[in-house]
Protein backbone atom coordinates (compact mmCIF):
# COMPACT_ATOMS: atom_id res chain seq x y z
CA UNK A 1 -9.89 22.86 -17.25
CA UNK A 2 -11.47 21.27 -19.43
CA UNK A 3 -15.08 22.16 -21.24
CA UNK A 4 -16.51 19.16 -19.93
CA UNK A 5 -15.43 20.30 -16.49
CA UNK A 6 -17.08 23.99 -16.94
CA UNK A 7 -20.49 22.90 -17.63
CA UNK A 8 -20.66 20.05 -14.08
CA UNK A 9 -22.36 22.13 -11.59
CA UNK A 10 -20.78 22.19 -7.89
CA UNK A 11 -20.82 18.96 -6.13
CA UNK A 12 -23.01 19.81 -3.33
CA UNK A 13 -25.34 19.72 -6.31
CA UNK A 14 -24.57 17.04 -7.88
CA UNK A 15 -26.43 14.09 -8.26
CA UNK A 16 -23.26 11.44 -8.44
CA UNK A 17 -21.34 12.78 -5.10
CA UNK A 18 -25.03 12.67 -3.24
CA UNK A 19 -25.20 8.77 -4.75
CA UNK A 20 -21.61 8.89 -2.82
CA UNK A 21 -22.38 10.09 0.32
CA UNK A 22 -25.78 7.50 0.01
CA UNK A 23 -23.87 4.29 -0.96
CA UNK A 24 -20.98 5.60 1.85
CA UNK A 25 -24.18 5.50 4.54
CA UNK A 26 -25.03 2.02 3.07
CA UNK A 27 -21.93 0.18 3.31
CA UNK A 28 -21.72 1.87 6.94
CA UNK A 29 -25.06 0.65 7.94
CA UNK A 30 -23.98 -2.75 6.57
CA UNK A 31 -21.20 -3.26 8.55
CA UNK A 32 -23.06 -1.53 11.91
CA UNK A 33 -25.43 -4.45 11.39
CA UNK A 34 -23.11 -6.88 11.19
CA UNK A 35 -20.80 -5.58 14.21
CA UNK A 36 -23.68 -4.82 16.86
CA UNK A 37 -24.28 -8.79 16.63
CA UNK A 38 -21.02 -8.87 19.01
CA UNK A 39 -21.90 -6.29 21.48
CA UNK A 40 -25.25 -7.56 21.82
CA UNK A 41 -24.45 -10.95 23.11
CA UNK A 42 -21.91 -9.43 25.11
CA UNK A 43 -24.56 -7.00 26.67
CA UNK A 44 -27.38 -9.98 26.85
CA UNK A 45 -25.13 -13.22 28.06
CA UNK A 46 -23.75 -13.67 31.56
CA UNK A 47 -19.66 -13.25 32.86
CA UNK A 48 -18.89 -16.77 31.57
CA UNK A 49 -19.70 -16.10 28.13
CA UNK A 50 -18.08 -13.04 28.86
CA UNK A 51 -14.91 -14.44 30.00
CA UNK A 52 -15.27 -17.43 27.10
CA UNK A 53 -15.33 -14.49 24.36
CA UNK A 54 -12.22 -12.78 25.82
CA UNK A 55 -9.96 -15.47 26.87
CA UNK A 56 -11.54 -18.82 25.06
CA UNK A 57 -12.46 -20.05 28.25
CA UNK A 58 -14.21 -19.57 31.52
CA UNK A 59 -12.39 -18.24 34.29
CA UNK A 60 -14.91 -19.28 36.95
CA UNK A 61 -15.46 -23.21 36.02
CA UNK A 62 -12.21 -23.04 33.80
CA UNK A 63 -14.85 -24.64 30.70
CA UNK A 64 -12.73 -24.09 27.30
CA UNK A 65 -14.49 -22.90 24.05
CA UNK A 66 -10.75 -23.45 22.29
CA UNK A 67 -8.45 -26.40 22.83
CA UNK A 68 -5.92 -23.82 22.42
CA UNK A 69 -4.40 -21.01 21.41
CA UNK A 70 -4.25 -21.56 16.89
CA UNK A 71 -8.15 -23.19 17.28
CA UNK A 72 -8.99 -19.56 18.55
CA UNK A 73 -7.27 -17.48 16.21
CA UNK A 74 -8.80 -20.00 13.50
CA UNK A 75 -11.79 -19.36 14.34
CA UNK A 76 -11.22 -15.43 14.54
CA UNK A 77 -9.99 -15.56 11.09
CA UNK A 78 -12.63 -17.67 9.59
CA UNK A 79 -15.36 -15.35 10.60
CA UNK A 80 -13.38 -12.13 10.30
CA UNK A 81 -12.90 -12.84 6.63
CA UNK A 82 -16.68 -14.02 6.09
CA UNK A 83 -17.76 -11.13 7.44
CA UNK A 84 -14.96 -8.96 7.34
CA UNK A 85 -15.45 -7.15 10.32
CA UNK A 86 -14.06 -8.51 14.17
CA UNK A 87 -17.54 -8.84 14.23
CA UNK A 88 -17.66 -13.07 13.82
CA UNK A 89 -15.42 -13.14 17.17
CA UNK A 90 -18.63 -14.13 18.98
CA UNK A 91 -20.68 -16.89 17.17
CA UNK A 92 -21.19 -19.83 20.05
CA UNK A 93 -20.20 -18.04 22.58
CA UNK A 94 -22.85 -19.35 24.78
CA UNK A 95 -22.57 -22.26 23.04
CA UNK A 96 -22.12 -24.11 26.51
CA UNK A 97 -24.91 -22.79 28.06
CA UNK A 98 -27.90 -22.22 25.79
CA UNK A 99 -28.21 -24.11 22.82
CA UNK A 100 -31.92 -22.17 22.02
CA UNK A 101 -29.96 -18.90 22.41
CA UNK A 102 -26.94 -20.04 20.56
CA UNK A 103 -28.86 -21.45 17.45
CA UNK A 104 -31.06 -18.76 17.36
CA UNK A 105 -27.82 -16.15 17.41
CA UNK A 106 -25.69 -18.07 14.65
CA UNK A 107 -28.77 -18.67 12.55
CA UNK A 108 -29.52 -14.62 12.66
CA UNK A 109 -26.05 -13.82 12.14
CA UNK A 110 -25.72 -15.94 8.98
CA UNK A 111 -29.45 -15.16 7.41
CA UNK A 112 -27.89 -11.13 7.86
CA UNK A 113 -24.95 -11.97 6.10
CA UNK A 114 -26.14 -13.86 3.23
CA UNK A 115 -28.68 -10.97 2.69
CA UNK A 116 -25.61 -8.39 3.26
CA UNK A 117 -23.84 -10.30 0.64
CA UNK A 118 -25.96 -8.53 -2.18
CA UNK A 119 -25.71 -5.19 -1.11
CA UNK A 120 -21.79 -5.02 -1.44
CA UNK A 121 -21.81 -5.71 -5.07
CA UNK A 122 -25.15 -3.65 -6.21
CA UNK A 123 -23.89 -0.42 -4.46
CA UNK A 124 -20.48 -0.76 -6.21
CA UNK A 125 -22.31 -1.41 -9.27
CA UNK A 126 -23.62 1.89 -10.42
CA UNK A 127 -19.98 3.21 -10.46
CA UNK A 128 -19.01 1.81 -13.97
CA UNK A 129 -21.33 4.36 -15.34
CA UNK A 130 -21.52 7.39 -12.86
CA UNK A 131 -17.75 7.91 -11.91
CA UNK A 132 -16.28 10.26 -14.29
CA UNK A 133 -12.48 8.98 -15.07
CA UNK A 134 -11.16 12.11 -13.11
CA UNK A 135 -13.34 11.63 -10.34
CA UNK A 136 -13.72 7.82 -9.46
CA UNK A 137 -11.05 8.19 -6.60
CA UNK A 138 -13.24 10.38 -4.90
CA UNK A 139 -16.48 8.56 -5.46
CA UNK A 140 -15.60 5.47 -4.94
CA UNK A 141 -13.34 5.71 -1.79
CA UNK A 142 -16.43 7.88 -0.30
CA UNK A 143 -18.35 4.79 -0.52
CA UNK A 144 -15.56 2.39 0.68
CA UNK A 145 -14.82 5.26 3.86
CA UNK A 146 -18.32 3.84 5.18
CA UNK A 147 -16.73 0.30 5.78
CA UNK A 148 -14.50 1.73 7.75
CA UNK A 149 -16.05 4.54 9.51
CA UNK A 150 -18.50 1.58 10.93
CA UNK A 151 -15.44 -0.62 11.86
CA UNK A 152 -14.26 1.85 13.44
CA UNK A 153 -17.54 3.09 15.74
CA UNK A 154 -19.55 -0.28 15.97
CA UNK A 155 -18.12 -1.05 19.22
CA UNK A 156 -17.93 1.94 20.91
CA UNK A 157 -21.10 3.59 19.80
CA UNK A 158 -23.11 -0.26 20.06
CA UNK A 159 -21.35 -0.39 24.01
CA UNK A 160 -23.15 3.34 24.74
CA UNK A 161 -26.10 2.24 23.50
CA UNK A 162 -26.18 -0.77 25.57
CA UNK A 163 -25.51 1.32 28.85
CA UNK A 164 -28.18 3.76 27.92
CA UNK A 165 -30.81 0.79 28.61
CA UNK A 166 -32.88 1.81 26.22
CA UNK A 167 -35.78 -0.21 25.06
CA UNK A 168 -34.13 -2.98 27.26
CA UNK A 169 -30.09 -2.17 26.57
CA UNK A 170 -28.75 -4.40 23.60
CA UNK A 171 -32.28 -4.74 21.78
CA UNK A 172 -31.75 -0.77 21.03
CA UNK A 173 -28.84 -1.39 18.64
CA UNK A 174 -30.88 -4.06 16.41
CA UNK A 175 -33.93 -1.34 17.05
CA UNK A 176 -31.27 1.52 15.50
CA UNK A 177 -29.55 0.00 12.87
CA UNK A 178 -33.08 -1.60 11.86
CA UNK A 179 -33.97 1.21 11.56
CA UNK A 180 -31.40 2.91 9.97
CA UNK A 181 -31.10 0.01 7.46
CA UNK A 182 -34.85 0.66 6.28
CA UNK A 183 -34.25 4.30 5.98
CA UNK A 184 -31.33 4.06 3.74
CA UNK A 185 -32.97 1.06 1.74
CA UNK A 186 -36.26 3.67 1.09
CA UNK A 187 -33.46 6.42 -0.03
CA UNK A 188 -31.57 4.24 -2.50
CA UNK A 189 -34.48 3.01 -4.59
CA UNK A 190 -36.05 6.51 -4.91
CA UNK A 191 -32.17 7.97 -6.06
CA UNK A 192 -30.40 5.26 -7.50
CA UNK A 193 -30.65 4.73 -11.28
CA UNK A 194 -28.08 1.86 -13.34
CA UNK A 195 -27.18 5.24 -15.52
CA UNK A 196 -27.70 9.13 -16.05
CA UNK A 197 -29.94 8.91 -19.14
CA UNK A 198 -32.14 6.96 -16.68
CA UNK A 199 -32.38 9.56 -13.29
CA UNK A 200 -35.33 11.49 -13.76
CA UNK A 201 -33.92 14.01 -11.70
CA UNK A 202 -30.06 14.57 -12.63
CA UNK A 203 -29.30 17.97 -14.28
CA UNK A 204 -29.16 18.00 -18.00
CA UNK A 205 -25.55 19.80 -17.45
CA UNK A 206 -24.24 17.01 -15.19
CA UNK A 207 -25.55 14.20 -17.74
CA UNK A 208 -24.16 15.98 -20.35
CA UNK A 209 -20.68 16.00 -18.13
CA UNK A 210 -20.83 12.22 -17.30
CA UNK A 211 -21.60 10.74 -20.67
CA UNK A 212 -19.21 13.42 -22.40
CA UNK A 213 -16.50 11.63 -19.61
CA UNK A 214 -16.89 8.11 -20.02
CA UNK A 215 -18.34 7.79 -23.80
CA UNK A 216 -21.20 5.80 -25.14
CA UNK A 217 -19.70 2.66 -25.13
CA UNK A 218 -19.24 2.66 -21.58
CA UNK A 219 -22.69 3.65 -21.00
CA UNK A 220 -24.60 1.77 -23.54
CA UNK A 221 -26.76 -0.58 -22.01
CA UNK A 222 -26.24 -3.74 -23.99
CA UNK A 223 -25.61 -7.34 -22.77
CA UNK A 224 -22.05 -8.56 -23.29
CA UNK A 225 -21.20 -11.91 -22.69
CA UNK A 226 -18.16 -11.61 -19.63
CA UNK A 227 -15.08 -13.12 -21.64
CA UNK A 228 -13.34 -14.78 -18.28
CA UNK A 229 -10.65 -16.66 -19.64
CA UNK A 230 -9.32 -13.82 -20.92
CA UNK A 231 -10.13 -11.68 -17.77
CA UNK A 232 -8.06 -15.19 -15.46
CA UNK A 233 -5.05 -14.64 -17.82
CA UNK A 234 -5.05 -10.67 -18.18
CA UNK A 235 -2.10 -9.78 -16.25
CA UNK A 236 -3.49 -5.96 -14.87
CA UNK A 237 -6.01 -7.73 -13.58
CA UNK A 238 -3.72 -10.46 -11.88
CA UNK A 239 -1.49 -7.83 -10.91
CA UNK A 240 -4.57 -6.06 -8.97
CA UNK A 241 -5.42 -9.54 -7.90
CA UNK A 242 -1.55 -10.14 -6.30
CA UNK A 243 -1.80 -6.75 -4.68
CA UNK A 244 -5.32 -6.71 -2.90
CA UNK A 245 -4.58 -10.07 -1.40
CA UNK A 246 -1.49 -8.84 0.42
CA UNK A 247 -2.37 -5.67 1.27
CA UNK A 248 -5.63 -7.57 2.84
CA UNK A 249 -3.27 -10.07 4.76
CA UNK A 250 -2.09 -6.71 6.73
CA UNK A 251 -5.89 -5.32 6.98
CA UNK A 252 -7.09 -9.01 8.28
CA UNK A 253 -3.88 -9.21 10.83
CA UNK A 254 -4.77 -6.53 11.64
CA UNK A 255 -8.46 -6.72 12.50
CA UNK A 256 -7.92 -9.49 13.96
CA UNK A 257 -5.03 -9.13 15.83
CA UNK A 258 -4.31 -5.50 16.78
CA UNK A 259 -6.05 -5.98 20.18
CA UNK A 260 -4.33 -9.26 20.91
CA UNK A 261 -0.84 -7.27 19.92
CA UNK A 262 -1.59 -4.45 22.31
CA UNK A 263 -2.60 -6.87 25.22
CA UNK A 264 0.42 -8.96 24.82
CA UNK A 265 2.95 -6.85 23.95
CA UNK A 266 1.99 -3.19 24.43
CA UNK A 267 0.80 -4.69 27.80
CA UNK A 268 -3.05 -2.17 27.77
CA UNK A 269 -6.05 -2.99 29.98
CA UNK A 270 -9.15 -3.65 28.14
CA UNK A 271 -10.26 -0.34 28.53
CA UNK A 272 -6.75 1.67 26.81
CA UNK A 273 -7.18 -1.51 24.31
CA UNK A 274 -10.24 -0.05 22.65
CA UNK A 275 -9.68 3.35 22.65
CA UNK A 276 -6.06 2.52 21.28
CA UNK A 277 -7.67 -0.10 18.60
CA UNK A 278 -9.85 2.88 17.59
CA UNK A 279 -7.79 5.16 16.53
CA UNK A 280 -6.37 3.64 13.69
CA UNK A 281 -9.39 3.34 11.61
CA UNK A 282 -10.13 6.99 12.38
CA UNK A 283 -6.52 7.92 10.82
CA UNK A 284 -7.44 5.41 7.86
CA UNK A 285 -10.76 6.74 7.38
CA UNK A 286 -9.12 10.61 6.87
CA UNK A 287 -6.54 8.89 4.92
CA UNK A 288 -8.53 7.55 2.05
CA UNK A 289 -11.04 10.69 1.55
CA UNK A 290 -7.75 13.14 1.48
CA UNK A 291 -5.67 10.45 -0.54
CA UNK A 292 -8.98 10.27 -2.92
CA UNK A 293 -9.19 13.92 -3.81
CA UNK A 294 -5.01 13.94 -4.75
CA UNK A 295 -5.42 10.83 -6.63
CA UNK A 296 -8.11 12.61 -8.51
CA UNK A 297 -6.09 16.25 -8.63
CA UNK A 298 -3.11 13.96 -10.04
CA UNK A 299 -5.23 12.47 -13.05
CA UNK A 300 -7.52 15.73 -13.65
CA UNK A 301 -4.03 18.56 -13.93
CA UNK A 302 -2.65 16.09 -15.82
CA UNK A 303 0.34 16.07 -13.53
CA UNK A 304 0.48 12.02 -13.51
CA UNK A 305 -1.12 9.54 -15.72
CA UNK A 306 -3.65 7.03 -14.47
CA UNK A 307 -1.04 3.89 -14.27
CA UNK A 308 1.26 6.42 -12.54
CA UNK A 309 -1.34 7.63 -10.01
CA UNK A 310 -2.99 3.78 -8.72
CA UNK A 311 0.49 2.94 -8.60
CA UNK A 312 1.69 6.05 -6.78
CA UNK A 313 -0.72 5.37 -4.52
CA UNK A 314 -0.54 1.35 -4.01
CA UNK A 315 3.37 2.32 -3.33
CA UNK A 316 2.83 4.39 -0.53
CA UNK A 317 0.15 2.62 1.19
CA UNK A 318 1.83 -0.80 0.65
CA UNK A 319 5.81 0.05 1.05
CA UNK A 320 5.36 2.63 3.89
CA UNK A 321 3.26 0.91 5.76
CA UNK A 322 5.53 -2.20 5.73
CA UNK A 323 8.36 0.10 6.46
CA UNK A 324 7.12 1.37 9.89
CA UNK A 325 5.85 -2.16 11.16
CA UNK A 326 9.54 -3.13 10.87
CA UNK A 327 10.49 0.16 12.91
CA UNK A 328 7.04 -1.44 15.35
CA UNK A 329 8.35 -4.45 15.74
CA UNK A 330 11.35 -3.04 17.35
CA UNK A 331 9.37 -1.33 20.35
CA UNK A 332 8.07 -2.86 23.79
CA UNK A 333 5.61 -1.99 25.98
CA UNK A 334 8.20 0.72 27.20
CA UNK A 335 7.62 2.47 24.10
CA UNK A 336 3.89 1.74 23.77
CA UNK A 337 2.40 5.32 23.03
CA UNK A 338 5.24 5.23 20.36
CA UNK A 339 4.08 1.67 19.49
CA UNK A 340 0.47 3.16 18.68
CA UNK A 341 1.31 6.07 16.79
CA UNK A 342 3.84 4.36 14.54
CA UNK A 343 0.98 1.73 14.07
CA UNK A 344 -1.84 4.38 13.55
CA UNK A 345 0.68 6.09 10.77
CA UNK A 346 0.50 2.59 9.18
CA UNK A 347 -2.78 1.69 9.02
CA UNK A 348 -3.82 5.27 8.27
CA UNK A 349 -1.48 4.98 5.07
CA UNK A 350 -2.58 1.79 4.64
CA UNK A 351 -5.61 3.93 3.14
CA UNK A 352 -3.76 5.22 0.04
CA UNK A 353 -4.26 1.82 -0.79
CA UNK A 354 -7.53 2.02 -1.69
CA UNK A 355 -6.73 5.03 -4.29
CA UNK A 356 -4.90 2.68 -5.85
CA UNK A 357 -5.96 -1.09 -6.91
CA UNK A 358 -9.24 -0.94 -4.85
CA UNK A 359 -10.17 2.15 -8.10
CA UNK A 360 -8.36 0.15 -10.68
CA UNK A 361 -11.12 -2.46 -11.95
CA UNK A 362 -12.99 0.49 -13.44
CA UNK A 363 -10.02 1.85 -15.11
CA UNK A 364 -8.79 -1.45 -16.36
CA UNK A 365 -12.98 -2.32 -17.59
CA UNK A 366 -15.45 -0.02 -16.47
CA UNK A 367 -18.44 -2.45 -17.96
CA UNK A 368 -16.86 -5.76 -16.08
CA UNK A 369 -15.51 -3.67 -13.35
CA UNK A 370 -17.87 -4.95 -10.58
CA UNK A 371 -18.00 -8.67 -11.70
CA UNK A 372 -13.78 -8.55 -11.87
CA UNK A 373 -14.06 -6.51 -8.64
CA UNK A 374 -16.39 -9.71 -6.65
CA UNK A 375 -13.17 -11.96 -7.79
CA UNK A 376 -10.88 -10.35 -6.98
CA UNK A 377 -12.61 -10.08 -3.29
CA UNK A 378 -13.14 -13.68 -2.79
CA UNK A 379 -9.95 -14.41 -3.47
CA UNK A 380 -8.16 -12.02 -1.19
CA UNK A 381 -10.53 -13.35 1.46
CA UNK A 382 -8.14 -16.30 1.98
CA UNK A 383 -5.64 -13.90 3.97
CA UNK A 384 -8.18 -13.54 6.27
CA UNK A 385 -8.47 -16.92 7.48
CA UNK A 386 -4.70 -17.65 7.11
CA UNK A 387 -3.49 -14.48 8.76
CA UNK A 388 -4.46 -14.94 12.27
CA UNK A 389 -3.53 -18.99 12.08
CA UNK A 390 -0.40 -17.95 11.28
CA UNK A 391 -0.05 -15.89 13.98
CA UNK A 392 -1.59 -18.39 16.38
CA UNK A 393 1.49 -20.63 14.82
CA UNK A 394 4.62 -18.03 15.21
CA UNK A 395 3.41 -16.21 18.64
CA UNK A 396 3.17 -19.06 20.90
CA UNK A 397 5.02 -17.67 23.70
CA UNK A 398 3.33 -13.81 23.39
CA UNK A 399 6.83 -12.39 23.53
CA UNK A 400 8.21 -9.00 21.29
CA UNK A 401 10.49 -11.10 19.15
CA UNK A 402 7.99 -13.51 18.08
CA UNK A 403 5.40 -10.62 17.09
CA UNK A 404 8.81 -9.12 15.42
CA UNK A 405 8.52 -12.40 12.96
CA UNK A 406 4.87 -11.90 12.05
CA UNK A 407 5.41 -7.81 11.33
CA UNK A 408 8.42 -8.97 9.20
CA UNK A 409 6.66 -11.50 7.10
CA UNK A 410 3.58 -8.99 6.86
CA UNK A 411 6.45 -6.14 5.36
CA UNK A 412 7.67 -8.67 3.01
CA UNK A 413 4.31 -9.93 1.45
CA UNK A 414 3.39 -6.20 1.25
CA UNK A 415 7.22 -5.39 -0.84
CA UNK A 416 6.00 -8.23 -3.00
CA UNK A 417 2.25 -7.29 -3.69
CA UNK A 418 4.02 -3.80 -4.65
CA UNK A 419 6.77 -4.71 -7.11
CA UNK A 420 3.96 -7.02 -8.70
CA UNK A 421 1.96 -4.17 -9.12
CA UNK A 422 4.62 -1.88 -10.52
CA UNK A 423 5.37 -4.50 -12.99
CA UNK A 424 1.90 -5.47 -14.43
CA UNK A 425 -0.52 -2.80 -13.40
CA UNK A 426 -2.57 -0.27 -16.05
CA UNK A 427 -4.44 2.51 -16.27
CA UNK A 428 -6.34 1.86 -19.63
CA UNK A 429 -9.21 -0.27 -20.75
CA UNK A 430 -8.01 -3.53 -21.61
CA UNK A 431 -9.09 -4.87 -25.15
CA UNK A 432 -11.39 -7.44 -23.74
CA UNK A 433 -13.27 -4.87 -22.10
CA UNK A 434 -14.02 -2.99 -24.96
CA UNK A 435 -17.10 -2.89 -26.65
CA UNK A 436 -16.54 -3.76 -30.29
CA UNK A 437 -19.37 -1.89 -32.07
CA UNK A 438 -18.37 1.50 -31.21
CA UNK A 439 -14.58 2.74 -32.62
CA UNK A 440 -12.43 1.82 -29.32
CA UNK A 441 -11.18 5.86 -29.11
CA UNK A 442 -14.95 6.58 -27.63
CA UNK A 443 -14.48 4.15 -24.59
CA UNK A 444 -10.71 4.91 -24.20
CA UNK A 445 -9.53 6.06 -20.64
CA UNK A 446 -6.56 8.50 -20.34
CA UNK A 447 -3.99 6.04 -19.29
């Protein structure tokens, strides 16, 4: 250990892991928000919205939100990758009945995102200066678990709420995550600060750990113009780029399909649908805080290099996951409790993922790392409007073989994201990150 490491005081006192656990309840609170839209207009419209929202049409007066079957799963993708939660399933639904109560829902459903769309960025922000090099796995994937701890409890925790009918039913989950939204956005500007030297409150010990990690350079607070061209043509960063965009064509199919997959071919009611669908992002969410604290054990024992450990871990949650939807593919709904463990096993791994590229902007240039890191995201946002109008396109008949086709193509593009990876990732700070006034051995990362 390190003399750095002896003079950090415990992390239950530490000012960085509490900014953790406070950006973790922020990115959870922003994706509650943008979920309970969903289960609201479920709870507040009548059976033939009801029916529109789960079939694309009524099944009383057999009206049709979807000419068919690839217009649906369109629009499913478009909104799941906007908002990147199931949660834009449901804009229009009562399109056909109310148009007051159908403007009124899409207009308050885009004003939250396009305020939601600055939180994102300014929570992951602070990490270029706060995350030690031997902890950023931890820190950062703590703040990314929120994400999916709320995709995983939106819907079931926004449906109790509605059946307590409290304060009227579905007004009590705006009322709660209002609330809860307030709360958190009163906590973060009393703790967060752009760097140590700036907290009023940190430990001298801890700053002293922090800046002693990451050197001046990385924490000197001095405007550098963003060289992009040579950021576009940097091939780590492309390499990141190739990865996160198929690895998020599996996490959109998924989203987006997974209940659609287990009604077609796993055969569940609606009921065993969204207990099944749950799961998953429970194993994933257990996934990425364990995976976090090897990545970091790795890189801190010195056991595996930086490169070694994102690409360790952007192996096994990219090859193994791809591995066991081929072995999915094979099962019908004969096998289906086989079916959802397989598939829990490989969105759980999935996880690792996110130990892996999702860290590596800060590695590859802790000072750009958030701007690279917004890029990057828009980019791999395509796969979420392509994935599920693919499907749409290959599963026209609903049967096992045609799902085998999309689980195939899904294990390819993940085999390809990976041996991209392998071949261009890094560990280090890249030269255009580096701060030229200050000799480049204070801002180097172990690599």
């Amino acid at each position: 250990m390190s003399g750095t490491d002896e003079v950090a005081p415990p992390w239950y006192r530490s000012t960085r892991y509490f900014m953790a656990f406070i950006s973790s309840f922020g990115m959870a609170n922003t994706f509650l928000q943008r979920g309970d839209l969903s289960m609201a207009i479920v709870c507040m419209v009548n059976h033939t919205a009801v029916d529109i929202l789960k079939h694309g049409h009524s099944m009383i007066d057999n009206v049709s939100l979807f000419s068919n079957d690839t217009a649906r799963y369109m629009y499913i993708g478009s909104n799941t990758s906007i908002s990147n939660t199931p949660s834009g399933v449901t804009n229009n639904v009562t399109a056909g009945e109310s148009p007051y109560h159908s403007c009124g829902t899409q207009t308050s459903e885009e004003n939250t995102r396009e305020k939601e769309g600055f939180t994102i960025p300014g929570i992951f922000a602070v990490w270029g200066k706060w995350a030690p090099p031997t902890e950023r796995s931890r820190l950062i994937c703590i703040t990314y678990s929120g994400n999916i701890s709320a995709t995983a409890l939106v819907f079931p925790l926004s449906a109790f709420l509605c059946k307590l009918k409290f304060a009227g039913g579905w007004p009590s989950l705006f009322y709660l995550y209002g609330v809860l939204g307030l709360c958190w956005t009163f906590i973060w500007l009393y703790c967060m600060y752009d760097e140590p030297a700036h907290h009023p409150r940190i430990h001298p010990k801890e700053k002293q750990y922090i800046e002693a990690a990451l050197g001046r350079s990385t924490l000197k607070s001095v405007s550098v113009p963003t060289p992009w061209l040579k950021i576009c043509t940097s091939l780590p960063f492309l390499g990141i780029v190739c990865a996160q965009v198929t690895y998020n064509w599996s996490i959109f199919l998924m989203m987006s399909n997974l209940p659609i997959y287990m009604k077609e071919v796993l055969q569940f009611d609606i009921k065993s649908n969204g207990a099944y669908s749950f799961i998953p992002y429970l194993a994933m969410f257990l996934v990425i805080l364990l995976g976090s604290f090897c990545a970091d054990a790795l890189i801190e024992k010195q056991l595996l290099s930086v490169t070694y450990t994102r690409k360790l871990m952007t192996v096994i949650g990219h090859l193994v996951p791809g591995i066991l939807l081929i072995i999915l593919s094979y099962l019908d709904c004969t096998q289906s409790h086989a079916a959802v463990a397989i598939l829990t096993l490989a969105i759980g791994l999935g996880g690792l993922a996110f130990c892996g590229i999702l860290i590596n902007f800060y590695d590859i240039a802790p000072i750009f790392a958030t701007k690279i890191m917004t890029v990057s995201n828009a980019i791999s946002m395509i796969p979420g409007i392509l994935a599920p109008y693919v499907v749409a396109e290959i599963t026209t008949d609903k049967t096992r073989e045609q799902w085998q086709i999309v689980f195939f193509l899904t294990a390819g593009l993940l085999g390809l994201g990976t041996v991209v990876y392998l071949i261009f990732g890094q560990g280090h700070v890249q030269k255009w990150a580096v701060i030229r006034d200050t000799p480049e051995e204070e801002i180097a990362l172990p690599s």
